[in-house]
N, C-alpha and C. Protein backbone atom coordinates (compact mmCIF):
# COMPACT_ATOMS: atom_id res chain seq x y z
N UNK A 1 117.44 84.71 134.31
CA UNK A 1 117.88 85.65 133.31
C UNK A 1 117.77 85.07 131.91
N UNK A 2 117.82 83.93 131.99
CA UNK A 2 117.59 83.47 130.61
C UNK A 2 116.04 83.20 130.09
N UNK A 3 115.02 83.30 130.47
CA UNK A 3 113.71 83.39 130.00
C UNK A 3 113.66 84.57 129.20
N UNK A 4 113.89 86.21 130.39
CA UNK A 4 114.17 87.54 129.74
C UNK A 4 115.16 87.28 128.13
N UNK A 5 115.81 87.06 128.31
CA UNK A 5 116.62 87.02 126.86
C UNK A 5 116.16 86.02 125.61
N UNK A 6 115.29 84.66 126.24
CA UNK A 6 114.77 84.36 124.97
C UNK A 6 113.30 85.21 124.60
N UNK A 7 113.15 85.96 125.56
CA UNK A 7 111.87 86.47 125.48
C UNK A 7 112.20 87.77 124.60
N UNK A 8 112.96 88.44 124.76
CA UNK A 8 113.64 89.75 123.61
C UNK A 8 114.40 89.07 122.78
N UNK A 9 114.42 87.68 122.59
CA UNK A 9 115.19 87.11 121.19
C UNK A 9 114.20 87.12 120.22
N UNK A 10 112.71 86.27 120.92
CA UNK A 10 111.57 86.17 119.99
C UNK A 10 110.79 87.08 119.41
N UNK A 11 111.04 88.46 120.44
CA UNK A 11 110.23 89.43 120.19
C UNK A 11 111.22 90.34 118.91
N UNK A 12 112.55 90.11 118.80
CA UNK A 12 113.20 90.86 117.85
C UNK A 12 113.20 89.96 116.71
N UNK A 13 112.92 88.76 116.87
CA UNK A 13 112.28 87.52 115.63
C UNK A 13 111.41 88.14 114.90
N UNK A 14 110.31 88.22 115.85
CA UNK A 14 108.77 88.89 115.18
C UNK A 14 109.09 90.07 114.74
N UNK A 15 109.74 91.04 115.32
CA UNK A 15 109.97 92.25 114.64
C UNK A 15 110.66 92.04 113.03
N UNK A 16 111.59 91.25 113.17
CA UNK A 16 112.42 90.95 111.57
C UNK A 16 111.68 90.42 110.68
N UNK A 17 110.80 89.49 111.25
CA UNK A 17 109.57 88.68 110.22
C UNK A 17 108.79 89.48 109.67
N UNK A 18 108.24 90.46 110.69
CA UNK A 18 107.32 91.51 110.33
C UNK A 18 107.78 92.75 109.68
N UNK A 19 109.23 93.30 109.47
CA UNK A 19 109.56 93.97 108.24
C UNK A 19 109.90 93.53 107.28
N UNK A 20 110.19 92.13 107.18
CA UNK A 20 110.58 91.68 105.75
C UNK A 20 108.91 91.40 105.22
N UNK A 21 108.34 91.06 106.05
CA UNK A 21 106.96 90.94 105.53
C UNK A 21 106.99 92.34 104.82
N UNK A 22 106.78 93.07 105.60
CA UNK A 22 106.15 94.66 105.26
C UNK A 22 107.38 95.15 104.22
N UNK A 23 108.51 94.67 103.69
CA UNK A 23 108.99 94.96 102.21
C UNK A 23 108.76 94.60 101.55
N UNK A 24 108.54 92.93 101.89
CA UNK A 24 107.79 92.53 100.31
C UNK A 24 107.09 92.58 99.70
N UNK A 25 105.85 92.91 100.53
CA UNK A 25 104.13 93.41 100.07
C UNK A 25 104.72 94.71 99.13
N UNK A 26 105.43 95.86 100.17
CA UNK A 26 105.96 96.86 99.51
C UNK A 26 106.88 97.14 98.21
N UNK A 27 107.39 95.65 98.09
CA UNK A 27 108.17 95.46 96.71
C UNK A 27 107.43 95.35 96.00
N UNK A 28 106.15 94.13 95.92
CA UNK A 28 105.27 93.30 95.08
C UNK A 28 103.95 93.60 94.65
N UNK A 29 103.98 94.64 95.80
CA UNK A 29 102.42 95.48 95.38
C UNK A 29 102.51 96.77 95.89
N UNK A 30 103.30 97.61 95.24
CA UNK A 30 103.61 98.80 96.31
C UNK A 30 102.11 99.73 95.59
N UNK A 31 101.34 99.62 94.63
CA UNK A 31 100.31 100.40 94.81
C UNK A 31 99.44 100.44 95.87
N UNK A 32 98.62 99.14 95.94
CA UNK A 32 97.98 98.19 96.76
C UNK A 32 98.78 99.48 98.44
N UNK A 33 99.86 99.03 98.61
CA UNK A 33 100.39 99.31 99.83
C UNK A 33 100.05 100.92 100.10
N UNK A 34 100.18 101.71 98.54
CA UNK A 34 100.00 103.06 99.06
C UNK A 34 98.59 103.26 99.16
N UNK A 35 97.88 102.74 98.52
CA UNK A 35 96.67 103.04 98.42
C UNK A 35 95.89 102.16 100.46
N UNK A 36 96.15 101.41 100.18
CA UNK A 36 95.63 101.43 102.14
C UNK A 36 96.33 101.93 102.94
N UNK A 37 97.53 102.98 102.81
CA UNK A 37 97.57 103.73 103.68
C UNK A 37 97.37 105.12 103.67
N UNK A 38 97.02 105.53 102.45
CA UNK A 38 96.11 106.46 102.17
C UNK A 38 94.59 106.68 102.51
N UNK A 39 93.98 105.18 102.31
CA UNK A 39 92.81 104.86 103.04
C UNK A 39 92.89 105.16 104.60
N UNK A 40 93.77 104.20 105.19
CA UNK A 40 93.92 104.69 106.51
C UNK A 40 94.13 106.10 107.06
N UNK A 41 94.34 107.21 106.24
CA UNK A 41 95.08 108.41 106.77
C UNK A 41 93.78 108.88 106.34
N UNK A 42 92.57 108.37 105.30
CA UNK A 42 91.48 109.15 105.90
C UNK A 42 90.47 109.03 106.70
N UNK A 43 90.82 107.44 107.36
CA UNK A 43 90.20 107.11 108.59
C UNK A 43 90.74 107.99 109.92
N UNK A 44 91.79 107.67 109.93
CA UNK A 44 92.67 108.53 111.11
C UNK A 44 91.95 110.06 110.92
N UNK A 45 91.67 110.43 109.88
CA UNK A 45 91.48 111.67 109.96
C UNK A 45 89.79 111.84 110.48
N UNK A 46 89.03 111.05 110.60
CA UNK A 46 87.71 110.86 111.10
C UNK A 46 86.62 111.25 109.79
N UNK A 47 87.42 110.34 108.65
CA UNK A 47 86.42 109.67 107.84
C UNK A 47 85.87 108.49 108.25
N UNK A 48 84.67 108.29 108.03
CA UNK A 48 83.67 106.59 108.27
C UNK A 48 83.95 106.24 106.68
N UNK A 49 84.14 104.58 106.42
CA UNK A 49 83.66 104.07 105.39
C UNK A 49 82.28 104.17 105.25
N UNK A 50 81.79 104.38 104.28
CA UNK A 50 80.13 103.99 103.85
C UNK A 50 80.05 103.63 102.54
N UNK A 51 79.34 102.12 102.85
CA UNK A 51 78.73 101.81 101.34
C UNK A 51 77.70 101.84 100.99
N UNK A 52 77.41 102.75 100.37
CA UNK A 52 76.32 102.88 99.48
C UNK A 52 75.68 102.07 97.97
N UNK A 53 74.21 101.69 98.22
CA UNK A 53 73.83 100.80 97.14
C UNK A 53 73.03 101.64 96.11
N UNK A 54 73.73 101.09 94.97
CA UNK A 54 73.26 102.19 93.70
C UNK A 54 73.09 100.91 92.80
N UNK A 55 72.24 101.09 91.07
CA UNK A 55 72.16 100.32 90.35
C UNK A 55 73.65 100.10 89.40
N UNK A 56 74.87 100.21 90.24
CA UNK A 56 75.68 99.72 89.47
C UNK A 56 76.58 98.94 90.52
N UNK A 57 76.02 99.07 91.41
CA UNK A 57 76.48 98.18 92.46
C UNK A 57 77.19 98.85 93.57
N UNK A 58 77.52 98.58 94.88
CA UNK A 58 77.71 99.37 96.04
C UNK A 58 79.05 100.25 95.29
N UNK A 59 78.85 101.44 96.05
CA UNK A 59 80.23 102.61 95.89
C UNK A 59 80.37 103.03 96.81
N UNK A 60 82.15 102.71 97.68
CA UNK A 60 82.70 103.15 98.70
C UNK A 60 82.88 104.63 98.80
N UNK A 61 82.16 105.22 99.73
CA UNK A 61 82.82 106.56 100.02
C UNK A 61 83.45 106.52 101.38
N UNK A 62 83.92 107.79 102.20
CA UNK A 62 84.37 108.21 103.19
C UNK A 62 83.87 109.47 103.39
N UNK A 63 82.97 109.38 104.35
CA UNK A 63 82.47 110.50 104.85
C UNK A 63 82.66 111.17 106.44
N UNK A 64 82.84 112.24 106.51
CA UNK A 64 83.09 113.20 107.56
C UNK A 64 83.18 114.26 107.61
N UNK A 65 83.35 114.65 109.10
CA UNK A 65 83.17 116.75 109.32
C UNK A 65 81.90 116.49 108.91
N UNK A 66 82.07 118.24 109.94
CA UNK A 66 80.10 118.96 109.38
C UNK A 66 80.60 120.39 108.69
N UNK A 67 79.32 120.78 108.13
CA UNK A 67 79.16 122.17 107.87
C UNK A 67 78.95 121.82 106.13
N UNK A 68 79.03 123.27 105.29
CA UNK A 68 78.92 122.60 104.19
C UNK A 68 79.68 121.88 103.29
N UNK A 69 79.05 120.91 102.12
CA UNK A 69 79.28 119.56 101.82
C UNK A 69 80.29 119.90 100.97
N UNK A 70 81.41 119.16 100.35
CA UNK A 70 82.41 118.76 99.70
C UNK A 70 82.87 118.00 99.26
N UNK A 71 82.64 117.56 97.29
CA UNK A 71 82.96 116.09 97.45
C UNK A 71 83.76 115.70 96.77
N UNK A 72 84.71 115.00 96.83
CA UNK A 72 86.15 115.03 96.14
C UNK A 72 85.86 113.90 95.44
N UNK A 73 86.43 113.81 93.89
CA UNK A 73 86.33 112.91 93.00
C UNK A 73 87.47 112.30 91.85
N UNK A 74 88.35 111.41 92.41
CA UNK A 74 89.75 110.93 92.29
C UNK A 74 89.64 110.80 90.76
N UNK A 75 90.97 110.69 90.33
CA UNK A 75 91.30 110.10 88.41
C UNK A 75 91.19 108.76 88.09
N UNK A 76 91.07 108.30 86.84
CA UNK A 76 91.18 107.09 86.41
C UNK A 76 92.32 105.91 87.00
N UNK A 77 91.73 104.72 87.73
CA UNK A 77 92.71 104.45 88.37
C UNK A 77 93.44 104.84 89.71
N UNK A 78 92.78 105.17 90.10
CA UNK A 78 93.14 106.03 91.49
C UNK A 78 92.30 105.50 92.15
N UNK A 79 91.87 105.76 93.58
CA UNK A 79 90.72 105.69 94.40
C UNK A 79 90.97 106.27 95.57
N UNK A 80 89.59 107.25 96.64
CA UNK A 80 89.52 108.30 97.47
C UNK A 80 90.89 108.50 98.14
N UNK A 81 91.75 107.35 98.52
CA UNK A 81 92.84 107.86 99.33
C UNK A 81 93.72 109.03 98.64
N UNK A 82 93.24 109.00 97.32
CA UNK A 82 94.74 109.93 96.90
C UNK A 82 94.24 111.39 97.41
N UNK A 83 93.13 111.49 97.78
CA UNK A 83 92.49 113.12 98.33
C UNK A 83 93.10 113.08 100.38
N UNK A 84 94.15 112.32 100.72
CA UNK A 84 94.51 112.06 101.94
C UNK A 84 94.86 112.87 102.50
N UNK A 85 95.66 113.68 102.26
CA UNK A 85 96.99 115.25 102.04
C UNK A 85 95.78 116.37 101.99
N UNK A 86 94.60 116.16 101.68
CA UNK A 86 93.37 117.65 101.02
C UNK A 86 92.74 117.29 102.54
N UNK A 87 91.97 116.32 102.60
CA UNK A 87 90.44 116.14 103.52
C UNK A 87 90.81 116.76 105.07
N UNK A 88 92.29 116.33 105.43
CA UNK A 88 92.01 116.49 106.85
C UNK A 88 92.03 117.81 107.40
N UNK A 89 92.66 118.70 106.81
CA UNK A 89 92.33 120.33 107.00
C UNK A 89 91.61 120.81 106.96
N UNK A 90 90.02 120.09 106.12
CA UNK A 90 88.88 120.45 105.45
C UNK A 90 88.12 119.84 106.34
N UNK A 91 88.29 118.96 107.29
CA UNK A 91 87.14 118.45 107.70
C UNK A 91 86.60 119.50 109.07
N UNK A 92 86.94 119.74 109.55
CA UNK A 92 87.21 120.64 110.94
C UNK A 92 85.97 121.81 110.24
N UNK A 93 85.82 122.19 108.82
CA UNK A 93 85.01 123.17 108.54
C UNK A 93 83.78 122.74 107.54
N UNK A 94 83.84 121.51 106.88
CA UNK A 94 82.93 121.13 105.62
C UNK A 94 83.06 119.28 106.09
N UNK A 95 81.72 118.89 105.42
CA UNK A 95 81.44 118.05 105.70
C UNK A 95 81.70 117.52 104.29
N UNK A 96 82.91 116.36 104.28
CA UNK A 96 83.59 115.65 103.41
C UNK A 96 83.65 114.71 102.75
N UNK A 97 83.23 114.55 101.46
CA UNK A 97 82.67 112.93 100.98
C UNK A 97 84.03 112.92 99.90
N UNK A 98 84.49 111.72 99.94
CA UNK A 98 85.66 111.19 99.35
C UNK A 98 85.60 110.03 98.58
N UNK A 99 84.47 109.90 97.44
CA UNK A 99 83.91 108.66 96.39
C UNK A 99 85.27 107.86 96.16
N UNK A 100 84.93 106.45 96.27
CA UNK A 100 85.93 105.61 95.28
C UNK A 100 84.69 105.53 94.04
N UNK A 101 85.03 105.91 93.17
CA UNK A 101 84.23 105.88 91.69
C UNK A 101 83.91 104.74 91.45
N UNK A 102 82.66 104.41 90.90
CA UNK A 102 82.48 102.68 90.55
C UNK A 102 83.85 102.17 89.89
N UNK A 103 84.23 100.78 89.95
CA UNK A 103 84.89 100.39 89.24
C UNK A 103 86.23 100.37 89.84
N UNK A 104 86.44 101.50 90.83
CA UNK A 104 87.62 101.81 91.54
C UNK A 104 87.74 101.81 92.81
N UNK A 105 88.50 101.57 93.84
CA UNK A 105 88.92 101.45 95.04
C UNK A 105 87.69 100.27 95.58
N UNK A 106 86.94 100.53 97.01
CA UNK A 106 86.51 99.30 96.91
C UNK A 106 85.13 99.51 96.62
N UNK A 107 85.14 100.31 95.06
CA UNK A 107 83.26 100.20 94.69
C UNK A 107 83.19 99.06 93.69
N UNK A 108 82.04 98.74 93.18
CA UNK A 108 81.50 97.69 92.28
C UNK A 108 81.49 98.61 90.83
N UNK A 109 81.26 97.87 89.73
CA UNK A 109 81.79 96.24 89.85
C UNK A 109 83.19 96.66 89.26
N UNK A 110 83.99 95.53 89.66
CA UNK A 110 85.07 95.37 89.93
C UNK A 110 85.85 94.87 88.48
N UNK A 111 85.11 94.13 87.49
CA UNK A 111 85.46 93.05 86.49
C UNK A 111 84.88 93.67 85.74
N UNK A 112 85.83 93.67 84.10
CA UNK A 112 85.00 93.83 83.18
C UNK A 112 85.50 95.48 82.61
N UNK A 113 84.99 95.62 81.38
CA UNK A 113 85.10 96.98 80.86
C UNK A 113 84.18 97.65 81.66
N UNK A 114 84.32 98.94 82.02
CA UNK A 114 83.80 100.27 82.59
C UNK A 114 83.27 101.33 82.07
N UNK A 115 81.95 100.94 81.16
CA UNK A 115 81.81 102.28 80.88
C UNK A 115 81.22 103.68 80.92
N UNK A 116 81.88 104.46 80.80
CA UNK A 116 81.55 106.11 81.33
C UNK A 116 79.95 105.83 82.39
N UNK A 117 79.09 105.68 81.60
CA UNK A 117 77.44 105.80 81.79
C UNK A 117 77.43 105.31 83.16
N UNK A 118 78.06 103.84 83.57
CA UNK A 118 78.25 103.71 84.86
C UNK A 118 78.94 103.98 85.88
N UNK A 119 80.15 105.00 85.62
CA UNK A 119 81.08 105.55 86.57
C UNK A 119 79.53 106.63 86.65
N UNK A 120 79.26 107.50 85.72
CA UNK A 120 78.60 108.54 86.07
C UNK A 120 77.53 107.90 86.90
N UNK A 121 76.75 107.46 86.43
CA UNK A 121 75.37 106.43 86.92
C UNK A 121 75.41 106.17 88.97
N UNK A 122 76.81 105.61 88.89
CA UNK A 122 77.24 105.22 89.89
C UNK A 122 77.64 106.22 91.04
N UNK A 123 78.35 107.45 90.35
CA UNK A 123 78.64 108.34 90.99
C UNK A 123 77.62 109.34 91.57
N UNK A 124 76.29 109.36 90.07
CA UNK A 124 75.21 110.52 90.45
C UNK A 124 74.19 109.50 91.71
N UNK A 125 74.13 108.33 91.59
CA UNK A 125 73.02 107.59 92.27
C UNK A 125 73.95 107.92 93.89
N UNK A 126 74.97 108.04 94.34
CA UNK A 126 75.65 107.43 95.54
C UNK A 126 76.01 108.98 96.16
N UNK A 127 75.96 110.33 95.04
CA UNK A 127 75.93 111.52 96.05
C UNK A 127 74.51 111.92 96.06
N UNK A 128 73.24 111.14 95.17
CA UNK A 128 72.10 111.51 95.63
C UNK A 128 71.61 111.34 97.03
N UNK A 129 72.11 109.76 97.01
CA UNK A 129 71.61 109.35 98.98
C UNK A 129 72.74 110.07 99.58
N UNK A 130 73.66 110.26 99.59
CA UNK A 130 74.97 111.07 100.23
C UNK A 130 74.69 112.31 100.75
N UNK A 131 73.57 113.18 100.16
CA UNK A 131 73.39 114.33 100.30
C UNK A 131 72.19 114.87 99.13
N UNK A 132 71.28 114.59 99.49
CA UNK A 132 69.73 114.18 98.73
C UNK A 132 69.63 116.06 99.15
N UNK A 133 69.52 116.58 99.77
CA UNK A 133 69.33 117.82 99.78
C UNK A 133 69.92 119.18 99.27
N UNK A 134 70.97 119.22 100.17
CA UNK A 134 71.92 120.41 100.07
C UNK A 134 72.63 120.44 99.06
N UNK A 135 72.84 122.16 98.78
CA UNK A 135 74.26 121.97 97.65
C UNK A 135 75.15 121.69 98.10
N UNK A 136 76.00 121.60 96.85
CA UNK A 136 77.34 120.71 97.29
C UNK A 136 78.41 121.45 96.43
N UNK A 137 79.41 121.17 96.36
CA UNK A 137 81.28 121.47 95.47
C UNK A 137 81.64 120.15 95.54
N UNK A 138 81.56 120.23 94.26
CA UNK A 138 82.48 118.75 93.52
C UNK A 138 84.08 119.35 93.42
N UNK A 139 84.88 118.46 93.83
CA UNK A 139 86.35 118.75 93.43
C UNK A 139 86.56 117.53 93.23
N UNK A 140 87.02 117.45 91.64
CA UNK A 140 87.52 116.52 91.05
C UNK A 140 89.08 116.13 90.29
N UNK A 141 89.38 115.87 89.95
CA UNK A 141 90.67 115.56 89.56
C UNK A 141 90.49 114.73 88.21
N UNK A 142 91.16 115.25 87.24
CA UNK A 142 91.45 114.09 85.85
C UNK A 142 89.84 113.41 85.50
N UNK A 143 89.83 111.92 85.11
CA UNK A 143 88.53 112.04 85.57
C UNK A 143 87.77 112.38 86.06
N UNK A 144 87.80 112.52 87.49
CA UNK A 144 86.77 113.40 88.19
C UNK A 144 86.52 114.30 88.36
N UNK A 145 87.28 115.36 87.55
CA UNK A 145 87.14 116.52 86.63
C UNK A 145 85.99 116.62 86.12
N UNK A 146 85.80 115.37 85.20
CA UNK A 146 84.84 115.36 83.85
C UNK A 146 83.97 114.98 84.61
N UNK A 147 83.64 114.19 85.40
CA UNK A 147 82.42 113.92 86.42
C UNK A 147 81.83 114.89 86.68
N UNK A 148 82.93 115.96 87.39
CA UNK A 148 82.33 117.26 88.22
C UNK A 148 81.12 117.76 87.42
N UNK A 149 81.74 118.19 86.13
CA UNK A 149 80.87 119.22 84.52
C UNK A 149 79.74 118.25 84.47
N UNK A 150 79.97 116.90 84.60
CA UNK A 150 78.79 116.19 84.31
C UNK A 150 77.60 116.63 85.56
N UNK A 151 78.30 116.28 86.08
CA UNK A 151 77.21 116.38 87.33
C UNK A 151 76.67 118.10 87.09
N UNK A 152 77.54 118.96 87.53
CA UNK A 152 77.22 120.46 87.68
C UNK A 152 76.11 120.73 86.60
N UNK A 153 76.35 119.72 85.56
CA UNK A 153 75.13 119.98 84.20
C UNK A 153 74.38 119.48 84.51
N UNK A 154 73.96 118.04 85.01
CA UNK A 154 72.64 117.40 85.55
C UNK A 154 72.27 117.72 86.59
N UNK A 155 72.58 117.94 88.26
CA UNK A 155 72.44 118.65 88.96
C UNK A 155 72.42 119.69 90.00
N UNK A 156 71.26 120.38 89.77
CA UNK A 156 70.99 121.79 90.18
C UNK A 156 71.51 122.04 91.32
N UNK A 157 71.83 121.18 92.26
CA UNK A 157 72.74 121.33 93.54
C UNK A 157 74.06 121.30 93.91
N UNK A 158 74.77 121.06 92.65
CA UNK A 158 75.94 121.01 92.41
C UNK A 158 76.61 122.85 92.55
N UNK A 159 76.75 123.51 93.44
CA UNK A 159 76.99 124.96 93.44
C UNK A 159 77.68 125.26 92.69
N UNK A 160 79.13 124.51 92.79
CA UNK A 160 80.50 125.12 92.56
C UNK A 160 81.14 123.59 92.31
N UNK A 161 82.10 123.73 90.82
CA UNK A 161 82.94 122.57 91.40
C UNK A 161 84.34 123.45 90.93
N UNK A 162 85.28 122.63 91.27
CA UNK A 162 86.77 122.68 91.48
C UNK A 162 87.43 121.82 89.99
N UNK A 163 88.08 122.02 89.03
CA UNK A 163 88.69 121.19 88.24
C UNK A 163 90.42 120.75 88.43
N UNK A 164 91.02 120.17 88.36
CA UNK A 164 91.83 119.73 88.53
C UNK A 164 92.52 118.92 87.64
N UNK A 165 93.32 119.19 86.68
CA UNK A 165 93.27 118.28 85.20
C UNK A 165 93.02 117.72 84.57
N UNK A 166 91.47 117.86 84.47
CA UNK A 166 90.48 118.11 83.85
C UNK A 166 90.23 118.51 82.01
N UNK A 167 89.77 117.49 81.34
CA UNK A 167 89.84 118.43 79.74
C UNK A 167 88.26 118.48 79.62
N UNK A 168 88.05 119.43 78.95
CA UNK A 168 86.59 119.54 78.11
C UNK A 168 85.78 118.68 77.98
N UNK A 169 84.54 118.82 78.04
CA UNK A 169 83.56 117.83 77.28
C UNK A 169 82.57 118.51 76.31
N UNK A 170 82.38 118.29 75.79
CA UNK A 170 81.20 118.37 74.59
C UNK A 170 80.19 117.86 74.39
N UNK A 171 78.71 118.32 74.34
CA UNK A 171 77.95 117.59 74.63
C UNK A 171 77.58 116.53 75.36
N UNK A 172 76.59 115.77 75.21
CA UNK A 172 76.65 114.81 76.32
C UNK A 172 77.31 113.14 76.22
N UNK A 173 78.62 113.63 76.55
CA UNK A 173 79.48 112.49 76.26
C UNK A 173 79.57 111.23 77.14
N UNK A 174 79.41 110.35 76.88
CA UNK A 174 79.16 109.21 78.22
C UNK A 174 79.91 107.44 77.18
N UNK A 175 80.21 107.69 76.27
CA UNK A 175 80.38 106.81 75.48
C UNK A 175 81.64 105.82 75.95
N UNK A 176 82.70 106.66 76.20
CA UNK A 176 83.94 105.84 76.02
C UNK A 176 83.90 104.99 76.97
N UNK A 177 85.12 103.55 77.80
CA UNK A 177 84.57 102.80 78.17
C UNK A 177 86.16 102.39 78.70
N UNK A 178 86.17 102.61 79.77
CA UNK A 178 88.10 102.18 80.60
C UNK A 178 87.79 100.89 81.11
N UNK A 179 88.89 100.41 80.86
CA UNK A 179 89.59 99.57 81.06
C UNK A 179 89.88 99.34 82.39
N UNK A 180 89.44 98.02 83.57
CA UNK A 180 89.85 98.08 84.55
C UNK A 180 91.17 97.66 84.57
């Protein structure tokens, strides 16, 4: 009887180790923490990672579902998981691409000022191989709002997009330059 009891002593050890672990990450990096389990909830949902190589360097998407295409495009500072709560209802009918934007989540490059020309650059090169054919619906958010108009203006396959707090652009604006 006493093996059994050090054996549920150690195992309620590991259990205590392993939530104080899992608060402190959650104290110390609670973005970090939401953001991979947002990632995960669009794996669970039967997104694939795919990295795609573009001239600004690989850009993580999540792709899944069939039927027609849909491609969601997160805000400044954000990356694809925050579309976690949208994709999985959608996938069952449209085939779902969920960009981490250069610069953000796990696309390139990582260091350094960001500017516009290569989020766009990055974004138009990575739904060209993504979906080189068919039209598509951009739904974007905040930044990826302004992506959407960009794109819908450069290309012709862009059907429909979705805005989402989103401001104006004017001419062909590509100048400004965020801050990672």
């Amino acid at each position: 009887m006493a093996t059994p009891l050090k054996i549920l002593l150690v195992l309620v050890f590991l259990v205590l180790i392993g939530l104080g672990a899992g608060a402190y990450l959650l104290f110390r990096h609670p973005l970090a923490v939401n953001a991979a389990r947002e990632q995960l909830s669009l794996r669970l949902s039967g997104l694939k990672p795919v990295d795609v190589a573009t001239s600004v360097g690989t850009v993580r998407a999540f792709v899944g579902g069939s039927g027609p295409t849909v491609v969601f495009l997160h805000g400044a500072g954000d990356q694809a998981g925050t579309w976690s709560r949208v994709v999985p209802g959608l996938a069952g009918q449209f085939r779902v691409i969920a960009l981490d934007l250069p610069g953000h989540g796990g696309s390139q490059p990582r260091t350094g000022p960001l500017p516009m020309d290569v989020v766009f650059r990055g974004t138009r090169q990575a739904l060209q191989q993504l979906c080189p054919e068919e039209p598509v619906t951009v739904v974007g958010n905040s930044l990826g709002a302004w992506l959407a108009c960009l794109l819908a203006r450069e290309e012709k396959r862009v059907a429909r997009i979705v805005l989402v707090n989103g401001g104006p652009i004017q001419g062909h604006y590509l100048g400004p330059t965020l801050a990672p």
